[in-house]
Protein backbone atom coordinates (compact mmCIF):
# COMPACT_ATOMS: atom_id res chain seq x y z
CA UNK A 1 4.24 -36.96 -257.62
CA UNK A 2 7.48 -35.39 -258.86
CA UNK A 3 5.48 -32.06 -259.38
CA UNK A 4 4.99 -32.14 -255.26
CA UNK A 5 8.05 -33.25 -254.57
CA UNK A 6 9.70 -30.64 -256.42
CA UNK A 7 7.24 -28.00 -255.43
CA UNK A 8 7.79 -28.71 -251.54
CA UNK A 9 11.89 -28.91 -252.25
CA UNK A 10 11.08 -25.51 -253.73
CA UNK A 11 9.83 -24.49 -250.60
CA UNK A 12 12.12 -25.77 -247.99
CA UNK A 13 14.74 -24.09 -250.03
CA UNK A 14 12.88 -20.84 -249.91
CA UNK A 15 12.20 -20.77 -245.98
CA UNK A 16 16.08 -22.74 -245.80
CA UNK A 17 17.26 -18.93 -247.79
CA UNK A 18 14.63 -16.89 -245.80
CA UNK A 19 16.12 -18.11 -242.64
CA UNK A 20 19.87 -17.32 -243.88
CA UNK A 21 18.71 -14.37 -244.47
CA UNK A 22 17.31 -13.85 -241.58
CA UNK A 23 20.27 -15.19 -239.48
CA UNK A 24 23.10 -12.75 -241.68
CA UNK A 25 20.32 -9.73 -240.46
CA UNK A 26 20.87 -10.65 -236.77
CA UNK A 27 24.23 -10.59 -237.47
CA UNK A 28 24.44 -7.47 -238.96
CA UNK A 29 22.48 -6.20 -236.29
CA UNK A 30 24.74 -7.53 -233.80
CA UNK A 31 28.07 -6.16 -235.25
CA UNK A 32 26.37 -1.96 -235.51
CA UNK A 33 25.35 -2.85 -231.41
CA UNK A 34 28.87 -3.75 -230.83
CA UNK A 35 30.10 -0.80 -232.79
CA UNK A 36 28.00 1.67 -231.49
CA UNK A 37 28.86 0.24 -228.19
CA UNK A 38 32.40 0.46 -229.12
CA UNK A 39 31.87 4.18 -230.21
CA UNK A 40 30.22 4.74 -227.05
CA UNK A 41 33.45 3.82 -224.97
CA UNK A 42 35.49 5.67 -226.50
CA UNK A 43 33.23 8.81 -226.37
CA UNK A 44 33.05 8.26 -222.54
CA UNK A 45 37.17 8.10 -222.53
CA UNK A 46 37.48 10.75 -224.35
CA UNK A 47 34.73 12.73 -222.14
CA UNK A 48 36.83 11.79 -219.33
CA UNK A 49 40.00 12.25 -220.14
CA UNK A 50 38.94 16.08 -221.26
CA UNK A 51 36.79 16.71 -218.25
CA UNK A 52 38.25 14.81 -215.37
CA UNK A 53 35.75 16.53 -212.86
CA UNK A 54 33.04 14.22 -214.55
CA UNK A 55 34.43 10.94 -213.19
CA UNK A 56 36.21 12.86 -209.80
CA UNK A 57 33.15 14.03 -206.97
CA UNK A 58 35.08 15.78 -204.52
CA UNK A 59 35.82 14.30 -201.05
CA UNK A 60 33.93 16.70 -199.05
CA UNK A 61 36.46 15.95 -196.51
CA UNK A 62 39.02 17.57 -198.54
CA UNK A 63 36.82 20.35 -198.61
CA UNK A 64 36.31 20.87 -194.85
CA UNK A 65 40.32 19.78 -194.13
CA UNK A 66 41.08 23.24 -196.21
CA UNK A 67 38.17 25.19 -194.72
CA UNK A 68 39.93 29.08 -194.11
CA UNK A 69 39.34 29.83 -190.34
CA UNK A 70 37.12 32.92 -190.93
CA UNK A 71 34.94 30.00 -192.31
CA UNK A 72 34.84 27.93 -188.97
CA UNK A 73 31.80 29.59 -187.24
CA UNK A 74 30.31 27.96 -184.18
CA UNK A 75 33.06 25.36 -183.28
CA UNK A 76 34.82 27.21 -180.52
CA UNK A 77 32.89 25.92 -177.19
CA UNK A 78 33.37 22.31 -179.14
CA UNK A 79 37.27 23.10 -179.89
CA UNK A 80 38.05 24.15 -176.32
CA UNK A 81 36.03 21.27 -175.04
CA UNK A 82 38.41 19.12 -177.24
CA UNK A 83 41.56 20.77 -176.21
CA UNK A 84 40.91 20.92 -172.56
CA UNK A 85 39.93 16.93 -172.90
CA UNK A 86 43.59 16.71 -174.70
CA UNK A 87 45.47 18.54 -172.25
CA UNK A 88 43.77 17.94 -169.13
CA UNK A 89 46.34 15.46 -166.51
CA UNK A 90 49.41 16.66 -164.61
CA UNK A 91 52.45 15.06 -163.22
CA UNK A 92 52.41 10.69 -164.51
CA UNK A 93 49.14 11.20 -166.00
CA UNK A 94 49.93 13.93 -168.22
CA UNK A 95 52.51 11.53 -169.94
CA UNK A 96 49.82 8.50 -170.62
CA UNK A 97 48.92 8.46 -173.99
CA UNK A 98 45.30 9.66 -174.33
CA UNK A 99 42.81 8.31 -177.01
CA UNK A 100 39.69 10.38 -177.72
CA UNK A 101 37.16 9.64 -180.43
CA UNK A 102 34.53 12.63 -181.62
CA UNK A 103 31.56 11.02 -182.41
CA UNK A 104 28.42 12.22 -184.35
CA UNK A 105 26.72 11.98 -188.03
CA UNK A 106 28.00 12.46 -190.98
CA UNK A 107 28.48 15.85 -192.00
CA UNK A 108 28.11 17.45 -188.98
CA UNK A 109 31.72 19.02 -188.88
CA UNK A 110 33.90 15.78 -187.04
CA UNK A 111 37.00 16.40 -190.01
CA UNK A 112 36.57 20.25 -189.27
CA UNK A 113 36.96 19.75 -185.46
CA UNK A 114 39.26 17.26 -185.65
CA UNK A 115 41.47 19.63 -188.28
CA UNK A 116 40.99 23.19 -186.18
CA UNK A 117 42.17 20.94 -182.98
CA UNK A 118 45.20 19.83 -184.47
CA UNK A 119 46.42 22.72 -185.87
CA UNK A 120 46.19 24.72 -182.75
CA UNK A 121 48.35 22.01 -180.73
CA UNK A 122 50.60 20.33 -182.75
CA UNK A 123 53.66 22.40 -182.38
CA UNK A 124 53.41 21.37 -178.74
CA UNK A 125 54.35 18.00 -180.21
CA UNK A 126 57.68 16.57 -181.29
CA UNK A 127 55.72 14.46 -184.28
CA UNK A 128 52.05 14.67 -185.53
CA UNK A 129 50.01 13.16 -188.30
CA UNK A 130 46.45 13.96 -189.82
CA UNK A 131 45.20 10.61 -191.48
CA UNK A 132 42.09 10.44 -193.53
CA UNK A 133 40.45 6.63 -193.54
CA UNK A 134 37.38 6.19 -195.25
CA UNK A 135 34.90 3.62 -196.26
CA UNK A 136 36.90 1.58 -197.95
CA UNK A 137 40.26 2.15 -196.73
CA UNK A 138 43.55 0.91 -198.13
CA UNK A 139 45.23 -0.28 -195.27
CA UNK A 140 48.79 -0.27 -196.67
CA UNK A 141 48.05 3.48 -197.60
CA UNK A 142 47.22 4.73 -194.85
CA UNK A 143 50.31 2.88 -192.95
CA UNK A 144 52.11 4.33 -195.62
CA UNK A 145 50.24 8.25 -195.12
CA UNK A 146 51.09 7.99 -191.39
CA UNK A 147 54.41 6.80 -191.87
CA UNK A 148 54.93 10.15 -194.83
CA UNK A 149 53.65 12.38 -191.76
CA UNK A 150 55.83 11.34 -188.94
CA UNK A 151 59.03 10.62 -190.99
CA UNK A 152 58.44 12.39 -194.42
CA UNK A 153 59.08 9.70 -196.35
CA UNK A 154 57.17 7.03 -198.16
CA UNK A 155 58.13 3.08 -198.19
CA UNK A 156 56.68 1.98 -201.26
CA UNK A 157 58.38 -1.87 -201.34
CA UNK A 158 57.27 -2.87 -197.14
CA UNK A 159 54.03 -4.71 -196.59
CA UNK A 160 52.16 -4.15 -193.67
CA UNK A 161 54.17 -5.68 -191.04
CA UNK A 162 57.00 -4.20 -191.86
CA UNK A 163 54.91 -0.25 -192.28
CA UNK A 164 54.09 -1.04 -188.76
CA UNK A 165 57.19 -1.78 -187.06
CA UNK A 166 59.11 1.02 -189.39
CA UNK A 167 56.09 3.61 -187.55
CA UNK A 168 56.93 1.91 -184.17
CA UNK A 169 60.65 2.84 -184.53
CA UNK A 170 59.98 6.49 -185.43
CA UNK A 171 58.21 7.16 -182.36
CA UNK A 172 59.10 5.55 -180.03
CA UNK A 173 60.52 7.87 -177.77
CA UNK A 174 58.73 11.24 -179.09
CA UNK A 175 55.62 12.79 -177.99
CA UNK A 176 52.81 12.48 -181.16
CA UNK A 177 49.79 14.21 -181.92
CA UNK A 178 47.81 11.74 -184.84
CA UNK A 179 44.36 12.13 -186.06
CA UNK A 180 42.93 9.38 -188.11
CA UNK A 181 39.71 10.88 -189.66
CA UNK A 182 36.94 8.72 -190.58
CA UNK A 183 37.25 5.59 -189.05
CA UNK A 184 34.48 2.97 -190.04
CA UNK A 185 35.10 -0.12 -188.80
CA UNK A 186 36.97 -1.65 -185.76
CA UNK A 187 39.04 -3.87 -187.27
CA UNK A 188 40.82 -0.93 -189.10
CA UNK A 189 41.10 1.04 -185.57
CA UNK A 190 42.72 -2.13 -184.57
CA UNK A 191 45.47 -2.15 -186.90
CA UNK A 192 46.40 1.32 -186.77
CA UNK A 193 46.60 0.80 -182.84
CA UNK A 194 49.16 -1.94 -182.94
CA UNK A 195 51.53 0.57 -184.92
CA UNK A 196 50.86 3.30 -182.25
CA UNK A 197 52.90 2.46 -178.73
CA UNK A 198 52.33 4.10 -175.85
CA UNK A 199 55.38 5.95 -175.37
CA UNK A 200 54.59 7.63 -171.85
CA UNK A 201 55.61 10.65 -173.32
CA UNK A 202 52.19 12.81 -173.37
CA UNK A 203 50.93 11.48 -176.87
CA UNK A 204 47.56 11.85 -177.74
CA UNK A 205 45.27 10.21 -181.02
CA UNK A 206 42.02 11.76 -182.09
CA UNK A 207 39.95 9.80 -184.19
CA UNK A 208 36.32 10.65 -185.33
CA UNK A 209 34.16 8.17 -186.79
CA UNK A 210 30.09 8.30 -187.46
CA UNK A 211 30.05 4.69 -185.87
CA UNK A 212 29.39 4.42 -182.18
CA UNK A 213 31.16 0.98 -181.73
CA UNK A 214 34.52 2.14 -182.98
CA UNK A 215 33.90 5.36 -180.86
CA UNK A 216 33.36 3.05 -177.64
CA UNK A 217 36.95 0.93 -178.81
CA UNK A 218 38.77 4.19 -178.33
CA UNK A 219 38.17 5.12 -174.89
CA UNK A 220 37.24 8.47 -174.29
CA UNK A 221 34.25 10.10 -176.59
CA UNK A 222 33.54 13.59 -177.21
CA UNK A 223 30.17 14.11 -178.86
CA UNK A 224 30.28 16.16 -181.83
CA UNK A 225 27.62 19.11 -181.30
CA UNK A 226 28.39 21.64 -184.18
């Protein structure tokens, strides 16, 4: 009897070290995955931090704001179109501010349009702006960008309300040329609106946007056919 009872304590002490055993290997195992994990990290900072092009994918609208005109091929039937749309009014008419939107797909050339048009007319203008948006805008930025364009200077400490009156009070009595480029949702066109008066001074806003809806908010749509 004493035989068994010492032969089975024998065994639960065997599977009672087998299993400690077992346990300090799944630790072990656990602290090299953290480690290499660790190790990982830091090889993907330091990857980073000496190639910054690997986390950075260019915003092919930076690329097609800084196209060179000898690059611009096929967009003068659309850029007249645009202009004439712009300038077209005379006498009270000419001094309502005029909305247009160009509309179409991505990639199709709406930032390159919207660029050639309004650096072929804004010297006629006493202030002008060219705004990218976005997907995901920040809407403090770019209340802040248009604010830098009109006034050259940035406002770092106001919050929206205040970025909005401040952009009021700049142009208020001036004639404006402002592009915002990229436009994706209504509720963003909405906002930048409110900070835009109508100044009865001639101004005009270009937007382009790949969503019909926004388009249809502005007013006036140009297709884009490039």
């Amino acid at each position: 009897m004493l035989k068994q009872l010492m032969k089975k304590m024998g065994g639960l002490f065997t599977k009672f070290m087998k299993r400690h055993a077992i346990g300090n290997e799944i630790k072990s195992i656990k602290v090299s995955v953290q480690e290499a994990a660790d190790r990982r990290d830091r090889y993907r900072v330091h990857e980073v931090a000496a190639n910054p092009d690997v986390a950075t994918m260019a915003d092919p609208r930076l690329l097609a704001l800084y196209k060179d005109q000898k690059e611009l091929v096929g967009i003068d039937d659309s850029l007249n179109e645009l202009t004439k749309m712009l300038s077209d009014g005379d006498g009270d008419v000419s001094k309502q501010l005029k909305i247009i939107s160009i509309f179409g797909f991505g990639g199709v050339g709406k930032t390159t349009l919207a660029k050639a048009v309004y650096d072929k007319l804004k010297t006629q203008f006493d202030c002008s702006a060219f705004v990218p948006v976005g997907r995901q805008p920040s809407v403090k930025k770019l209340l802040n960008d248009i604010l830098h364009e009109i006034g050259k200077k940035m406002y770092p400490g106001l919050d929206e309300r205040q970025l909005i009156d401040e952009i009021r009070v700049l142009h208020e009595k001036k004639r404006y040329l402002i592009v915002i480029d990229d436009i994706w949702d209504k509720k963003t066109w909405e906002l930048v609106k409110t900070a835009l008066v109508c100044t009865n001074c001639g101004s005009r806003i270009v937007t382009t946007t790949r969503i019909l809806e926004v388009a249809a908010r502005t007013g006036m749509i140009s297709h884009n056919r490039i």
